[in-house]
PDB file of N, CA and C in Angstrom:
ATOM      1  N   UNK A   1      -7.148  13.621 -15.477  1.00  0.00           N
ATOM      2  CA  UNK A   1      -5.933  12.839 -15.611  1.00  0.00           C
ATOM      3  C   UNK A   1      -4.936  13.549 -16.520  1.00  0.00           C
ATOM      4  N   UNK A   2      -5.335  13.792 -17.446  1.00  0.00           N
ATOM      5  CA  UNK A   2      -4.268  14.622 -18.804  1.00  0.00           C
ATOM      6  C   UNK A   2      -4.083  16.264 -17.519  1.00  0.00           C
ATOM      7  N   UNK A   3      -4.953  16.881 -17.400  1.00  0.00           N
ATOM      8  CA  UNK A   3      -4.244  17.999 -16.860  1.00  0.00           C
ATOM      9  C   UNK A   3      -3.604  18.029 -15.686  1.00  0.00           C
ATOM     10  N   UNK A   4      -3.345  17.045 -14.786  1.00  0.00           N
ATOM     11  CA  UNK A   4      -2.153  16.509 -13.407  1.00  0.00           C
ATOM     12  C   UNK A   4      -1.189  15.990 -14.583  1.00  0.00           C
ATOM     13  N   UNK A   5      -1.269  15.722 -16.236  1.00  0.00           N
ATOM     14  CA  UNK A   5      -0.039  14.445 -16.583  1.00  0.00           C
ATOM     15  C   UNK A   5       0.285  13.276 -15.375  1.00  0.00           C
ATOM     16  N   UNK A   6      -0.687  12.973 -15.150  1.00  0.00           N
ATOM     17  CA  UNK A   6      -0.084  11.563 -13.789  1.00  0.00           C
ATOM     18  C   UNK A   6      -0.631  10.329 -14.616  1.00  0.00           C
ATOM     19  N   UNK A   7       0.137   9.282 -14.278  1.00  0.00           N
ATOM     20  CA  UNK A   7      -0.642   8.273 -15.140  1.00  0.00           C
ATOM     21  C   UNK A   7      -0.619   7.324 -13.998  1.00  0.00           C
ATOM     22  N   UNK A   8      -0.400   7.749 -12.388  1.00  0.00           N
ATOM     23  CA  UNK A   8      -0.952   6.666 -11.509  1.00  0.00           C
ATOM     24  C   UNK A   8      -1.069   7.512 -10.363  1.00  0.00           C
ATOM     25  N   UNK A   9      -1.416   6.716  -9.741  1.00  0.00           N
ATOM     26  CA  UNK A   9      -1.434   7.884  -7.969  1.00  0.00           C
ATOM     27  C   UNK A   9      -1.424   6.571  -6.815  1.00  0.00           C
ATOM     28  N   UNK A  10      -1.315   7.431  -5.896  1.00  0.00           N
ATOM     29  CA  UNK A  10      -0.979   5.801  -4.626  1.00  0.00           C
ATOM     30  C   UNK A  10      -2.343   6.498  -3.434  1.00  0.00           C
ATOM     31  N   UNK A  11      -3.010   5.920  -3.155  1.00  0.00           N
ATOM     32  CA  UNK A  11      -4.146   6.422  -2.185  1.00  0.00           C
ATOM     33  C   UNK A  11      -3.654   5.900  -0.452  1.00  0.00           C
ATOM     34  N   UNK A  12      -3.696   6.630   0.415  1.00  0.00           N
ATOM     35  CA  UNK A  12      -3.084   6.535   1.573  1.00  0.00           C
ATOM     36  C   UNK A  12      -4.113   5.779   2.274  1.00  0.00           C
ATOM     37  N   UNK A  13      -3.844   4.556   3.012  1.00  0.00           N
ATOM     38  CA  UNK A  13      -5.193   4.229   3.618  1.00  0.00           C
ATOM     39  C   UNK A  13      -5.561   4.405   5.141  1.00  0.00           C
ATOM     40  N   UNK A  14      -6.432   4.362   5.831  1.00  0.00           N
ATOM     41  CA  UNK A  14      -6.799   4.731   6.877  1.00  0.00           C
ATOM     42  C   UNK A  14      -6.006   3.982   8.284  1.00  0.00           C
ATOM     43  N   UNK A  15      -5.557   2.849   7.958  1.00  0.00           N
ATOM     44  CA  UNK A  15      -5.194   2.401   8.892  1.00  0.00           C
ATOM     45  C   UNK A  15      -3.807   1.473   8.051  1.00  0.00           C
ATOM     46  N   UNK A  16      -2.901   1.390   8.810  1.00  0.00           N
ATOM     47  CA  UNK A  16      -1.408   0.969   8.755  1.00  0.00           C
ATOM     48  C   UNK A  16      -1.104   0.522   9.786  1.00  0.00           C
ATOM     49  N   UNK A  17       0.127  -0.333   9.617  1.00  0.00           N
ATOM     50  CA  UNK A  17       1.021  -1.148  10.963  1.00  0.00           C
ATOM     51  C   UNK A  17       2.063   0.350  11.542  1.00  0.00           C
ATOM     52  N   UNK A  18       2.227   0.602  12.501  1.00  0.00           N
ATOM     53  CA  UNK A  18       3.050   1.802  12.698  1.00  0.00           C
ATOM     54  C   UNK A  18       4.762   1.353  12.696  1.00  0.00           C
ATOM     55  N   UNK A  19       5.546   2.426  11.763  1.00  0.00           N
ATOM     56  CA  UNK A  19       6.431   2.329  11.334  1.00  0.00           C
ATOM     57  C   UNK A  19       7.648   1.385  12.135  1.00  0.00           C
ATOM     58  N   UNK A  20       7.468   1.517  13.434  1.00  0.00           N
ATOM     59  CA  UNK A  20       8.119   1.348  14.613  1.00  0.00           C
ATOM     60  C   UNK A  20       8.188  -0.419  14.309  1.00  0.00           C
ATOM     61  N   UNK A  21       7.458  -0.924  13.688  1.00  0.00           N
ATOM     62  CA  UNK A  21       6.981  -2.188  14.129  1.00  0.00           C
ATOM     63  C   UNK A  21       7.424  -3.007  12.500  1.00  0.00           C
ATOM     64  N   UNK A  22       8.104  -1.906  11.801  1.00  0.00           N
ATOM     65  CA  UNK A  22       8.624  -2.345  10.177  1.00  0.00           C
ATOM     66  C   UNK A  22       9.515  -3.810  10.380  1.00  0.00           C
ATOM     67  N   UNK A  23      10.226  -4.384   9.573  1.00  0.00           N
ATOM     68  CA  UNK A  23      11.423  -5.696   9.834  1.00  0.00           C
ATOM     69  C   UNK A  23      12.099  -5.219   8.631  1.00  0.00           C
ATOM     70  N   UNK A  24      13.194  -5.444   8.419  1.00  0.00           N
ATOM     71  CA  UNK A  24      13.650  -6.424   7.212  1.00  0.00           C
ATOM     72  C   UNK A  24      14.174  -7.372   6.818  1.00  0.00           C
ATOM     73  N   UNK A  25      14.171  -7.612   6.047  1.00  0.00           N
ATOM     74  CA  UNK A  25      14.372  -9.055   5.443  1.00  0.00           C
ATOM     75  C   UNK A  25      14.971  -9.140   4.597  1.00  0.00           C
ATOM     76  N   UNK A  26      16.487  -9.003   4.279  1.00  0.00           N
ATOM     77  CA  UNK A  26      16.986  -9.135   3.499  1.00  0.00           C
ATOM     78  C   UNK A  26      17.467  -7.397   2.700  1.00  0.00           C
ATOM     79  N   UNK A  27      17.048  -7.023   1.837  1.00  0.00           N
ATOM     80  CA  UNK A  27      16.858  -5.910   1.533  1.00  0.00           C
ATOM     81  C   UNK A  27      15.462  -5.452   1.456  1.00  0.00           C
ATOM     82  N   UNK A  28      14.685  -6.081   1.345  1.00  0.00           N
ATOM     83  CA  UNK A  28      13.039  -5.351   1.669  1.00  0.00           C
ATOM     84  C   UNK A  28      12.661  -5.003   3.228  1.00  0.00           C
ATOM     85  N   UNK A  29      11.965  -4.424   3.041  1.00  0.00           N
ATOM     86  CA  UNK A  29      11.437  -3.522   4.308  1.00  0.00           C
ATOM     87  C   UNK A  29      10.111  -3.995   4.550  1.00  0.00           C
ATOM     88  N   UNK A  30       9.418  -4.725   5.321  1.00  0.00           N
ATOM     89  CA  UNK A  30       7.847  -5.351   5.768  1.00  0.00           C
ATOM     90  C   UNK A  30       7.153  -4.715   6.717  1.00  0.00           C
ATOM     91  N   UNK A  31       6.509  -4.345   6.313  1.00  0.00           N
ATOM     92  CA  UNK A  31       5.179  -3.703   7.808  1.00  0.00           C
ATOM     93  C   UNK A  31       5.166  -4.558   8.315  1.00  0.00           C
ATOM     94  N   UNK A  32       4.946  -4.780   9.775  1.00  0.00           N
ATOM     95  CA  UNK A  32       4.481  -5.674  10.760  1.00  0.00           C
ATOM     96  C   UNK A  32       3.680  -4.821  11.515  1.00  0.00           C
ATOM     97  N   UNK A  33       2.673  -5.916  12.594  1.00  0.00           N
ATOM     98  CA  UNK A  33       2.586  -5.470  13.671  1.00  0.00           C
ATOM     99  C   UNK A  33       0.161  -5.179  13.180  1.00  0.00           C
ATOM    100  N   UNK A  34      -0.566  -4.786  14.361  1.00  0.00           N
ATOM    101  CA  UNK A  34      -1.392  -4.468  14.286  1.00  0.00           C
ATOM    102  C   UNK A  34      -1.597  -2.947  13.549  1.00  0.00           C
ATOM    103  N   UNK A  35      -2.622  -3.099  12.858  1.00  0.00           N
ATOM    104  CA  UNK A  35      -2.832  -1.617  11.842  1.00  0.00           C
ATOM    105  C   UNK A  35      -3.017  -1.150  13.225  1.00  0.00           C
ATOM    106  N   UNK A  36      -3.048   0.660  13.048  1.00  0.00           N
ATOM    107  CA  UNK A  36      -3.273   1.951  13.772  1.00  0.00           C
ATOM    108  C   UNK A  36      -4.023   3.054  12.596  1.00  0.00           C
ATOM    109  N   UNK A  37      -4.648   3.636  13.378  1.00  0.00           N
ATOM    110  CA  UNK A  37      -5.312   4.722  12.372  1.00  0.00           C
ATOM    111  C   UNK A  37      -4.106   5.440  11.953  1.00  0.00           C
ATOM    112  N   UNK A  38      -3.807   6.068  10.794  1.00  0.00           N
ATOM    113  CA  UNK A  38      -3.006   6.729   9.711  1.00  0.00           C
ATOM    114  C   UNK A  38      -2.765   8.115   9.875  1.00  0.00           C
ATOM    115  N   UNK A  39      -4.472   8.659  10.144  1.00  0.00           N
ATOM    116  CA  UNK A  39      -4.831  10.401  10.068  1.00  0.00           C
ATOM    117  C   UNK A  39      -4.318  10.690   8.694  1.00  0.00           C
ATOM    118  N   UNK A  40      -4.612   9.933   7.370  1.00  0.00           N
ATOM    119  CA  UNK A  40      -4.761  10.026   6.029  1.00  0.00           C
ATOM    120  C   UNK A  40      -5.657  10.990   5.907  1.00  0.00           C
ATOM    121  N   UNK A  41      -6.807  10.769   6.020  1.00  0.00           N
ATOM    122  CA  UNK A  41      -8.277  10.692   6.291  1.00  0.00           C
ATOM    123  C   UNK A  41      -9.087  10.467   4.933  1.00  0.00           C
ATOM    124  N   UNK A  42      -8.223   9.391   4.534  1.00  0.00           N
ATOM    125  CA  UNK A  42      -8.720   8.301   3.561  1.00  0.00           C
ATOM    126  C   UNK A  42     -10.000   7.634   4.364  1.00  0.00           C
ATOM    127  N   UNK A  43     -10.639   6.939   3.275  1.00  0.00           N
ATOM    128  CA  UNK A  43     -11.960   6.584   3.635  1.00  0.00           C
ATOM    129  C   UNK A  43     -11.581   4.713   3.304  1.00  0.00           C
ATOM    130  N   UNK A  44     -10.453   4.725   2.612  1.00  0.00           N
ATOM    131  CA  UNK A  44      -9.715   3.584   2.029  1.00  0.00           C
ATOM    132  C   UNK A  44      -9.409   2.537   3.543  1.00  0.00           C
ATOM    133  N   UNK A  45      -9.339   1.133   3.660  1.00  0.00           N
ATOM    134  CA  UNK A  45      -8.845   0.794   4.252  1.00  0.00           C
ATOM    135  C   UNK A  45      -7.669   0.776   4.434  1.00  0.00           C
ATOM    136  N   UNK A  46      -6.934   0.568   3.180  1.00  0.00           N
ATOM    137  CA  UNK A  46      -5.636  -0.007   2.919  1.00  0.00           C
ATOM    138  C   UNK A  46      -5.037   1.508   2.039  1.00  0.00           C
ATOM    139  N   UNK A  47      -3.527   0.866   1.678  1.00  0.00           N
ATOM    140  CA  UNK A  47      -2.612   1.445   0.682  1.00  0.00           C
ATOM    141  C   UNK A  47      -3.360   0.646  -0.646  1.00  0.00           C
ATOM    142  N   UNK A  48      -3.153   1.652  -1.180  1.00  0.00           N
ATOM    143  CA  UNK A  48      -3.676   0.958  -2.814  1.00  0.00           C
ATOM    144  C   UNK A  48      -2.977   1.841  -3.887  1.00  0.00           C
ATOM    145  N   UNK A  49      -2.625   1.446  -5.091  1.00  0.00           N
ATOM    146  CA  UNK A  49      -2.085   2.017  -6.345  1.00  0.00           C
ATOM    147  C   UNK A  49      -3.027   1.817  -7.374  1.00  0.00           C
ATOM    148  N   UNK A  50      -2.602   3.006  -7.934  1.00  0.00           N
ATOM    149  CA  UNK A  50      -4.098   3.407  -9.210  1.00  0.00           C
ATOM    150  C   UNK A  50      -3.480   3.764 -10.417  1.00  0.00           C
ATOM    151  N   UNK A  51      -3.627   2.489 -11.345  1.00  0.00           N
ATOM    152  CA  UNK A  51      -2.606   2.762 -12.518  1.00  0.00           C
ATOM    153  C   UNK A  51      -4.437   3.501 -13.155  1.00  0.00           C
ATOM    154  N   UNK A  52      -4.208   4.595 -14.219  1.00  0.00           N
ATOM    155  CA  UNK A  52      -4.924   4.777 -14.746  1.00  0.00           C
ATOM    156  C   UNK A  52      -4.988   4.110 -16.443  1.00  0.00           C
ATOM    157  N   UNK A  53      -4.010   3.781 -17.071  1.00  0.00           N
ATOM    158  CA  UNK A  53      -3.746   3.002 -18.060  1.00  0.00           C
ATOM    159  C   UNK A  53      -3.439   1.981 -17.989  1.00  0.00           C
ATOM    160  N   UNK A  54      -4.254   0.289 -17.596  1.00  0.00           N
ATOM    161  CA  UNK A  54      -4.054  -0.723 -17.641  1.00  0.00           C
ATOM    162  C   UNK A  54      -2.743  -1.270 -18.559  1.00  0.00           C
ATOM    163  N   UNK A  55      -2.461  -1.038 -20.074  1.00  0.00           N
ATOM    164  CA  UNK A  55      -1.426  -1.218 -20.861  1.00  0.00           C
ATOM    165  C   UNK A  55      -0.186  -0.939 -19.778  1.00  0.00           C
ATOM    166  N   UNK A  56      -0.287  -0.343 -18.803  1.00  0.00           N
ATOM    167  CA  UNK A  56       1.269   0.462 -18.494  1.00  0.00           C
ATOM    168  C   UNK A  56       1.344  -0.639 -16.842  1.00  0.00           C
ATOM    169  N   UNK A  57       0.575  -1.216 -16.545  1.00  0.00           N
ATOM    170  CA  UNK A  57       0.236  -2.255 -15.091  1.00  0.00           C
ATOM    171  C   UNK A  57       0.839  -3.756 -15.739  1.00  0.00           C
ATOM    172  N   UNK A  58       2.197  -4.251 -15.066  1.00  0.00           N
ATOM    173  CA  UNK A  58       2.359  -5.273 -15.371  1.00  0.00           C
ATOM    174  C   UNK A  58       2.950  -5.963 -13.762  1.00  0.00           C
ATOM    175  N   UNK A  59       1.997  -7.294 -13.885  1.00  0.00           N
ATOM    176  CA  UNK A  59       2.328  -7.940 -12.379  1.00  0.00           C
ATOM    177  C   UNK A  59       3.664  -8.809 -12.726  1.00  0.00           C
ATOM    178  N   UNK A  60       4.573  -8.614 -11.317  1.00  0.00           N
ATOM    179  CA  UNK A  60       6.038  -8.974 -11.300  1.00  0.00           C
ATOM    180  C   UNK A  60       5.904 -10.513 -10.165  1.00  0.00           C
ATOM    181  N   UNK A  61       5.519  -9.787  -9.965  1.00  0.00           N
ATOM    182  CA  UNK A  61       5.176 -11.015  -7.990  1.00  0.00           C
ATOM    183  C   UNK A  61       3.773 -11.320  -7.830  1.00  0.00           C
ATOM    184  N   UNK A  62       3.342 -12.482  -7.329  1.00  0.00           N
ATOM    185  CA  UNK A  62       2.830 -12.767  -6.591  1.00  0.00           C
ATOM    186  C   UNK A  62       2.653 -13.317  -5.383  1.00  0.00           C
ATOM    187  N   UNK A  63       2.237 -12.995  -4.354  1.00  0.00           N
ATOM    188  CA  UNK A  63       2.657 -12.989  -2.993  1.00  0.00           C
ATOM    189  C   UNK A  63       1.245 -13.995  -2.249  1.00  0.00           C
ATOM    190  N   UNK A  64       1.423 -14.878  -1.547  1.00  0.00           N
ATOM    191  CA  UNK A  64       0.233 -15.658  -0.924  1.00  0.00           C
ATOM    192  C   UNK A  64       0.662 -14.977   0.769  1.00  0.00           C
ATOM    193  N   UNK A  65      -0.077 -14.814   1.446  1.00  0.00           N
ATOM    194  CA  UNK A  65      -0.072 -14.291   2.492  1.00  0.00           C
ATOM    195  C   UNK A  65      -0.801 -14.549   3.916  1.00  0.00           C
ATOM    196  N   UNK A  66      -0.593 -15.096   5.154  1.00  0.00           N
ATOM    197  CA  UNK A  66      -1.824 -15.391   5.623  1.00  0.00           C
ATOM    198  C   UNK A  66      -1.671 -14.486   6.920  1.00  0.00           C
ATOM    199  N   UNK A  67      -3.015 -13.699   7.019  1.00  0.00           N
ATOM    200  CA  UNK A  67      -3.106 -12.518   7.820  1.00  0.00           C
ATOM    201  C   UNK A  67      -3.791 -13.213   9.132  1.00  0.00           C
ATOM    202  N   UNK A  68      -3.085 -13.000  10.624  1.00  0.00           N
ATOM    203  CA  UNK A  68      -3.333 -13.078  11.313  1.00  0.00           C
ATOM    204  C   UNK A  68      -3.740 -11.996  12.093  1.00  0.00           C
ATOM    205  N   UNK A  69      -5.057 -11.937  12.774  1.00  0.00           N
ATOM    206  CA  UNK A  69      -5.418 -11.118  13.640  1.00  0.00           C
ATOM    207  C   UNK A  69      -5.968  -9.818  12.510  1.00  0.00           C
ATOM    208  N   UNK A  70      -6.454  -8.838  13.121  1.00  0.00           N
ATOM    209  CA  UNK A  70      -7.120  -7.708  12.340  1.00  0.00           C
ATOM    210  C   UNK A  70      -7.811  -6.630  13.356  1.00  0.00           C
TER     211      UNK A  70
END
């Protein structure tokens, strides 16, 4: 960690909604649509963020969500 100096990283995950299938809403931008394999070749399901210093991770939003289909 000290020799990258990174104090987070974002891990790519294996499968995603394909870009084509994005919305927005306002000014945010939403994935939609059924995941597709990525070719990450993450082992990860998902997108995920990796704070390595908890002190520096502060939650803004919370989001309830209900996932249809998979």
């Amino acid at each position: 960690m000290l020799k990258n100096k990174k104090d987070s990283t974002k891990c790519h995950g294996s499968k995603a909604p394909p870009e084509s299938s994005y919305t927005k809403l306002k000014d945010v931008i939403v994935p939609k649509g059924v995941p597709v394999a990525t070719n990450s070749g993450s082992h990860m399901g998902h997108n995920e963020y990796i704070v390595y210093n908890m002190s520096q991770a502060r939650i803004r939003y919370v989001l309830r969500m209900e996932m249809n289909g998979s």
